[in-house]
Protein backbone atom coordinates (compact mmCIF):
# COMPACT_ATOMS: atom_id res chain seq x y z
CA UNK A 1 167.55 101.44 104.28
CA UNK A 2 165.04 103.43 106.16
CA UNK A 3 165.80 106.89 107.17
CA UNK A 4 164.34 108.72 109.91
CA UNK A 5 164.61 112.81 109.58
CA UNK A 6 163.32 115.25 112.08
CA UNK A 7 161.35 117.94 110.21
CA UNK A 8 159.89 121.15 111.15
CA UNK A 9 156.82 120.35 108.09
CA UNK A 10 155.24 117.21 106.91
CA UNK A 11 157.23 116.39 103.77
CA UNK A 12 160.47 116.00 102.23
CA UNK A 13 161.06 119.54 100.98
CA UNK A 14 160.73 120.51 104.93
CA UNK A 15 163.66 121.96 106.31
CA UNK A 16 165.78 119.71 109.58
CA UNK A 17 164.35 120.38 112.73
CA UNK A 18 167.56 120.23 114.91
CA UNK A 19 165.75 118.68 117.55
CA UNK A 20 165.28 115.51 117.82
CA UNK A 21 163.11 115.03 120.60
CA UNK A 22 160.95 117.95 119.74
CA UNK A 23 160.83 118.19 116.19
CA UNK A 24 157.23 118.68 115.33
CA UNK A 25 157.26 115.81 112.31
CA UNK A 26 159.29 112.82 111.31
CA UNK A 27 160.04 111.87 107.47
CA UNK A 28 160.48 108.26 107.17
CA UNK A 29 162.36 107.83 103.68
CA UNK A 30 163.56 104.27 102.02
CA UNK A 31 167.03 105.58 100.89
CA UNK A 32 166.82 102.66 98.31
CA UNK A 33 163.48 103.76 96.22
CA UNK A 34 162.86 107.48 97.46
CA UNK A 35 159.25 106.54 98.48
CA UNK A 36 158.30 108.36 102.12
CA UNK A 37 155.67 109.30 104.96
CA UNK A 38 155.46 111.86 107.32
CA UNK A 39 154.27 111.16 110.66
CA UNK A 40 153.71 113.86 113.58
CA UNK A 41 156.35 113.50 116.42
CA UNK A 42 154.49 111.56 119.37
CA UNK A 43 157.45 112.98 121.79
CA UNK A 44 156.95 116.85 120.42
CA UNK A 45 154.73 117.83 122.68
CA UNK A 46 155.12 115.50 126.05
CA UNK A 47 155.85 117.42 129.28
CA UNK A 48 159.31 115.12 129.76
CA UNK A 49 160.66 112.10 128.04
CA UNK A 50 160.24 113.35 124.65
CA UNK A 51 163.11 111.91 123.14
CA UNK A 52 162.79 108.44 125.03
CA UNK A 53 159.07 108.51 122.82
CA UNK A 54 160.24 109.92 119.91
CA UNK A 55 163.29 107.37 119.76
CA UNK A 56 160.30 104.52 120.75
CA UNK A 57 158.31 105.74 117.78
CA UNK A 58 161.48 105.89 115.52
CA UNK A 59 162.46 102.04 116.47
CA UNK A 60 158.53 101.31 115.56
CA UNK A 61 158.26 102.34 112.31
CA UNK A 62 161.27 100.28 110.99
CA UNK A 63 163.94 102.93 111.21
CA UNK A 64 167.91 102.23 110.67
CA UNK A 65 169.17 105.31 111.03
CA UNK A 66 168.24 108.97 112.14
CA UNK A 67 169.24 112.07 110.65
CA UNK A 68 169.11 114.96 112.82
CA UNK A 69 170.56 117.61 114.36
CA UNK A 70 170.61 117.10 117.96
CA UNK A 71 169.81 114.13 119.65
CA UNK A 72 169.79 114.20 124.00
CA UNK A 73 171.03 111.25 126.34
CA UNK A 74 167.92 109.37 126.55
CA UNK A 75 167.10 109.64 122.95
CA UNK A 76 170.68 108.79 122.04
CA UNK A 77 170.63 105.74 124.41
CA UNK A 78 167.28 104.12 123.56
CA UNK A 79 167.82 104.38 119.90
CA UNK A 80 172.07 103.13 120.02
CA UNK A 81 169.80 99.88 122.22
CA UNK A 82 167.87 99.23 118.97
CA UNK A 83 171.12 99.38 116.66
CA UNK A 84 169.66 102.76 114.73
CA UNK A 85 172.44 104.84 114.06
CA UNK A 86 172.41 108.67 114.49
CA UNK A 87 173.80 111.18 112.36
CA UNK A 88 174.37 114.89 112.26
CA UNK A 89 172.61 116.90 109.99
CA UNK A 90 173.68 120.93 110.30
CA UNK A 91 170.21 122.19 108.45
CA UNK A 92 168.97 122.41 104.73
CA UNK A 93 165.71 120.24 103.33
CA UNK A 94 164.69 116.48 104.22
CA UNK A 95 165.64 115.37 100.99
CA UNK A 96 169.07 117.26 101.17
CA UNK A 97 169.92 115.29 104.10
CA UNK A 98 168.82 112.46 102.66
CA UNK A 99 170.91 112.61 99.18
CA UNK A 100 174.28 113.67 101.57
CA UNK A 101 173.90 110.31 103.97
CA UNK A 102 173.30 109.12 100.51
CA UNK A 103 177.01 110.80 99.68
CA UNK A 104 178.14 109.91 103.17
CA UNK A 105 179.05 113.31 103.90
CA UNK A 106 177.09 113.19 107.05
CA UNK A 107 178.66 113.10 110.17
CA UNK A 108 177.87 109.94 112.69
CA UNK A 109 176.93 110.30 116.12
CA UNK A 110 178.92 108.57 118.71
CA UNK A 111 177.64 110.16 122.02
CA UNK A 112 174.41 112.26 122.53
CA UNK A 113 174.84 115.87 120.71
CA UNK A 114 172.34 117.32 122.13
CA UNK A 115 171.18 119.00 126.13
CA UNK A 116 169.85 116.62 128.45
CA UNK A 117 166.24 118.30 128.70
CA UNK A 118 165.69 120.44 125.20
CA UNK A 119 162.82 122.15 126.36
CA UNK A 120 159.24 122.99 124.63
CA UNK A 121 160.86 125.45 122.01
CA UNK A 122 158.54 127.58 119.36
CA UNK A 123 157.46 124.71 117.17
CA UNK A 124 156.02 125.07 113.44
CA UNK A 125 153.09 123.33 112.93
CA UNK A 126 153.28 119.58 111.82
CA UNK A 127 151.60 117.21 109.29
CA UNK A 128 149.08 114.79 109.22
CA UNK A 129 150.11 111.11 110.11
CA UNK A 130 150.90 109.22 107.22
CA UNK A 131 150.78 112.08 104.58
CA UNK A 132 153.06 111.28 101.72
């Protein structure tokens, strides 16, 4: 299965980024073989409907599920269209989200978690496309 994570860095050993819509990079992980990419967040910096283009981006690279921690209404809605499920994630590393969906400690998301317009937060810096 393909896992989606919203990252504040470029690689696995990058901390959550809460935000969905905003998070400055996305981790794709295979759950199955441990292999991954990091991609920068298309939606991070748009001036509205960054999680519509971050949940578009998500459903185009192959992604099943999400792990984050916040994801708004549009977000929520476009990716629940494609089938990718959406679960909580309340912090620590990309691959320590990873190994607790693994556990299926993580919570899933049944409704949109997260405000309606997030905002252009501080953002770290994110990685190069395809870097992994």
């Amino acid at each position: 299965m393909k896992l989606l994570v919203s990252a504040i860095g470029p690689d696995v050993t990058a901390s959550v980024d809460p935000r969905f819509g905003r998070a400055p990079s996305f981790v794709l992980v295979d759950a199955e073989t441990g292999e991954w990419s990091a991609y920068v967040n298309p939606g991070a910096g748009a001036g509205q409907g960054a999680g519509i283009d971050a949940a578009r981006f998500a459903i185009e690279l192959g992604a099943q599920a999400v792990l984050t921690g916040a994801a708004g209404p549009n977000a929520f809605r476009t990716l629940s269209a494609a089938n990718v499920a959406v679960y909580s994630v309340g912090g620590g590393s990309v691959a320590g989200a990873v190994e607790q969906w693994k556990a299926g400690t993580l919570t899933p998301v049944t409704s949109a978690n997260g405000p309606a317009h997030g905002g252009l937060g501080p953002r770290a810096g994110a990685g190069d496309r395809g870097a992994g």
